[in-house]
Protein backbone atom coordinates (compact mmCIF):
# COMPACT_ATOMS: atom_id res chain seq x y z
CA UNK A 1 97.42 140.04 115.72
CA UNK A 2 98.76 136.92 113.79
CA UNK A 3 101.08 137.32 110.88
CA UNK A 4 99.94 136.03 107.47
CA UNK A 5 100.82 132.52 106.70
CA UNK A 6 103.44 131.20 104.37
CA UNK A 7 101.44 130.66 100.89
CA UNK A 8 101.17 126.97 100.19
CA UNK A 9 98.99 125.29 98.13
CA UNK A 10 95.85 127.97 96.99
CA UNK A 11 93.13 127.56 95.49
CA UNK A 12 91.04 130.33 93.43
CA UNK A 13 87.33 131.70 94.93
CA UNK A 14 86.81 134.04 92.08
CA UNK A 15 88.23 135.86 89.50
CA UNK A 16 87.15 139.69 89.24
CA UNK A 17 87.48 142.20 86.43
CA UNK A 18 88.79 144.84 88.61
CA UNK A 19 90.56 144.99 91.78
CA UNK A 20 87.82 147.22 93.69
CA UNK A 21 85.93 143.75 93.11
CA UNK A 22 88.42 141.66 94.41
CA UNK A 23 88.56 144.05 97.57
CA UNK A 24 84.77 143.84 98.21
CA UNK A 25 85.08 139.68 98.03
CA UNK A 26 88.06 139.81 100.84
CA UNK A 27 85.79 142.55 102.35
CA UNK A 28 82.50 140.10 102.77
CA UNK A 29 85.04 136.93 103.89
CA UNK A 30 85.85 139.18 106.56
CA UNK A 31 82.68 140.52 107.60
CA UNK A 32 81.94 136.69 107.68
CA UNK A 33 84.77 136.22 110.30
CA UNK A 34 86.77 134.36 107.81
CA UNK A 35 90.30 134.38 108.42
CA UNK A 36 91.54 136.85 105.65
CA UNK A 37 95.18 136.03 106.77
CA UNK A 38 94.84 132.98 104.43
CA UNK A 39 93.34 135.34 101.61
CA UNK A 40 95.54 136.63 98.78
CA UNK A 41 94.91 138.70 95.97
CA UNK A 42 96.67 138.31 92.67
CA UNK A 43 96.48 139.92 89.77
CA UNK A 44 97.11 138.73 86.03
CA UNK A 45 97.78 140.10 83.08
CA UNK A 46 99.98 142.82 84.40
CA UNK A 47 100.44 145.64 82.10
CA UNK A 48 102.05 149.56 82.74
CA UNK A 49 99.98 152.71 81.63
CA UNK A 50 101.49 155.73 81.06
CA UNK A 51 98.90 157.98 81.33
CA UNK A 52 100.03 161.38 79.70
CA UNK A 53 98.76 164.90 81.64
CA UNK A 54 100.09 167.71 79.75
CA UNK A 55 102.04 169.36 77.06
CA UNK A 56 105.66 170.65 78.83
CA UNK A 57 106.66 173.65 77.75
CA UNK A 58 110.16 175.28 79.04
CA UNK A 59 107.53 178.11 80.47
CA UNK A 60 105.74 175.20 82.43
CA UNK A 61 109.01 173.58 83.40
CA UNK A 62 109.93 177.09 85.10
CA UNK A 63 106.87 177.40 86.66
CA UNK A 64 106.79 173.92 88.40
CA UNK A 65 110.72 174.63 89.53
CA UNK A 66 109.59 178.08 91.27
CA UNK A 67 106.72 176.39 92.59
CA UNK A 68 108.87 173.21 93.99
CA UNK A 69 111.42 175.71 95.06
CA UNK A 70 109.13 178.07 96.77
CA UNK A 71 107.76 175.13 99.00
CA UNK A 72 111.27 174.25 99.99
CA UNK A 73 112.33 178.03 100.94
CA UNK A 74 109.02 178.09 102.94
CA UNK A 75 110.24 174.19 104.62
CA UNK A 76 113.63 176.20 105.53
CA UNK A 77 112.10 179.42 106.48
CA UNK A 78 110.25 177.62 108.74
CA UNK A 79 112.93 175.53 110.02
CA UNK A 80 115.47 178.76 110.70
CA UNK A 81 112.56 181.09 111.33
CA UNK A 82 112.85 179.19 114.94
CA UNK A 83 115.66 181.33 115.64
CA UNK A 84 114.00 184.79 114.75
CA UNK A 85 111.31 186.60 116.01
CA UNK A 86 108.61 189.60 114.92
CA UNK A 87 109.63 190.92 111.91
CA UNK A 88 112.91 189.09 110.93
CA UNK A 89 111.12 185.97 110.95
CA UNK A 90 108.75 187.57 108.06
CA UNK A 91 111.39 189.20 106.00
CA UNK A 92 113.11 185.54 106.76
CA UNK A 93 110.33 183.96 104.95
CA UNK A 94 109.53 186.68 102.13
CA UNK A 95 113.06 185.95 101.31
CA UNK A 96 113.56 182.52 101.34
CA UNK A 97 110.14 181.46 99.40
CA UNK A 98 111.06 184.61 96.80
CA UNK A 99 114.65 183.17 96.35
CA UNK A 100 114.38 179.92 95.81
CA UNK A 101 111.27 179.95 93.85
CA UNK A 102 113.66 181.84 91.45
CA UNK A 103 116.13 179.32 91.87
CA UNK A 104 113.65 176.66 91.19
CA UNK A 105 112.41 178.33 88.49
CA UNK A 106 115.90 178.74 86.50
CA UNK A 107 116.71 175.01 87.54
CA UNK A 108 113.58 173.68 86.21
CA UNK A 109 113.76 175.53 82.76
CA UNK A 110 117.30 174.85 82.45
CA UNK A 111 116.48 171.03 83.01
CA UNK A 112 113.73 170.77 80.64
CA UNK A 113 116.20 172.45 77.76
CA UNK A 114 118.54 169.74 78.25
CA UNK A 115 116.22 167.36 77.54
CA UNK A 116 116.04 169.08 73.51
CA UNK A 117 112.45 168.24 73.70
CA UNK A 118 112.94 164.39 73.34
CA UNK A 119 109.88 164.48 76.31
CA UNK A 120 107.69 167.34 75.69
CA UNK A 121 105.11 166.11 78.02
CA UNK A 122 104.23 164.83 81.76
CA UNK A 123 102.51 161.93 82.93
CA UNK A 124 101.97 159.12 85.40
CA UNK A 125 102.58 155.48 85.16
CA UNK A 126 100.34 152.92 87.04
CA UNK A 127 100.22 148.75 87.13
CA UNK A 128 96.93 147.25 86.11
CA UNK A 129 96.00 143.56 85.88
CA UNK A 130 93.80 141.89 82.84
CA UNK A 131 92.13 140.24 85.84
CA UNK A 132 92.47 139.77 89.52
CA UNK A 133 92.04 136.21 91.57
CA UNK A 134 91.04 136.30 95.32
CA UNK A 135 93.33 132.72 96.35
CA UNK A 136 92.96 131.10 99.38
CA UNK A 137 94.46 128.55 101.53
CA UNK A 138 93.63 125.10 100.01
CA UNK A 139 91.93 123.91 103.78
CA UNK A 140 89.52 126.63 104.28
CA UNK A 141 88.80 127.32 100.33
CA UNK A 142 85.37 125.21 100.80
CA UNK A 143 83.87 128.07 103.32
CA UNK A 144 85.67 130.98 101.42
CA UNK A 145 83.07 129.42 98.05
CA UNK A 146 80.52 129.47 100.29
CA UNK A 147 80.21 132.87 102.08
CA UNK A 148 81.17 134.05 98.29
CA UNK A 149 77.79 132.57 97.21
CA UNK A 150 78.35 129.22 96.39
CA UNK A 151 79.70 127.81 92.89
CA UNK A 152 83.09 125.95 92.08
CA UNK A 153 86.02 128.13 92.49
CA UNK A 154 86.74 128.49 89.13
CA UNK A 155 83.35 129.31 87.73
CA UNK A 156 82.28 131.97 90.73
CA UNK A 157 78.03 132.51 90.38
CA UNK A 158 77.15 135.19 87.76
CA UNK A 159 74.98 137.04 89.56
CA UNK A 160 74.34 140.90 90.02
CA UNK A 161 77.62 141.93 92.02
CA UNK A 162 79.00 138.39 91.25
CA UNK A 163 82.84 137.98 90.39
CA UNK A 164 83.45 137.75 86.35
């Protein structure tokens, strides 16, 4: 397996409006046999989305923390249940899921009260890019443009499928 080269001086193949694109274009340069180790893709225009999921409540909070908590009483259960057998390793686990679930469940309400509802909700952030480049080593750029269909490298073909 060879290690991906240094980048030096790139040049662009095509410029695609989402990165699922851009994968598909490294995707075909490989299928080609084109060495993708001297393939890069870069996105532009990066931006952070904070996609919001749900309305927390201190109810919600509680029930996430038993939930959280139950998982890790059943992950030490587990773990010490090696040592018991029959039915102490049962009780074991009844116990251990029931009691920290409760735990979990008084930790997470408690935590979401501190926060004196200054974030009353729950979400996820991601990364996106405005656009995303497929780059290539400068000497092999010429057969990258045309297993890509042709074109200059800055102005990829518009066809159906085509990079934007």
């Amino acid at each position: 397996m060879s290690t991906p080269t240094a980048p030096g001086a790139r040049r662009s193949v095509g410029t695609y409006a989402n990165y699922r694109e851009a994968e598909q274009a490294v995707d075909r340069l490989s299928d080609a046999g084109f060495p993708v180790e001297h393939v890069a893709i870069v996105g532009s225009g990066l931006r952070t989305v904070e996609q919001v999921t749900t309305r927390m409540t201190t109810a919600r909070a509680a029930g996430m923390g038993a939930g959280q908590g139950a998982i890790i009483g059943l992950f030490f259960a587990l773990l010490f249940g090696l040592f018991f057998e029959g039915p102490d390793f049962l009780g074991l686990l009844i116990y251990a899921v029931v009691l920290s679930a409760i735990f979990g469940a008084i930790f997470g309400a408690m935590g979401h009260a501190a926060t004196g509802g200054r974030r009353d909700f729950a979400s996820f952030r991601t990364m996106e890019a405005e656009r995303y480049e497929v780059m290539v080593d400068h000497e092999v750029s010429a057969r990258a443009i045309q297993i890509l269909g042709g074109g200059e490298p800055d102005t990829p073909p518009a066809a159906e499928g085509a990079p934007v």
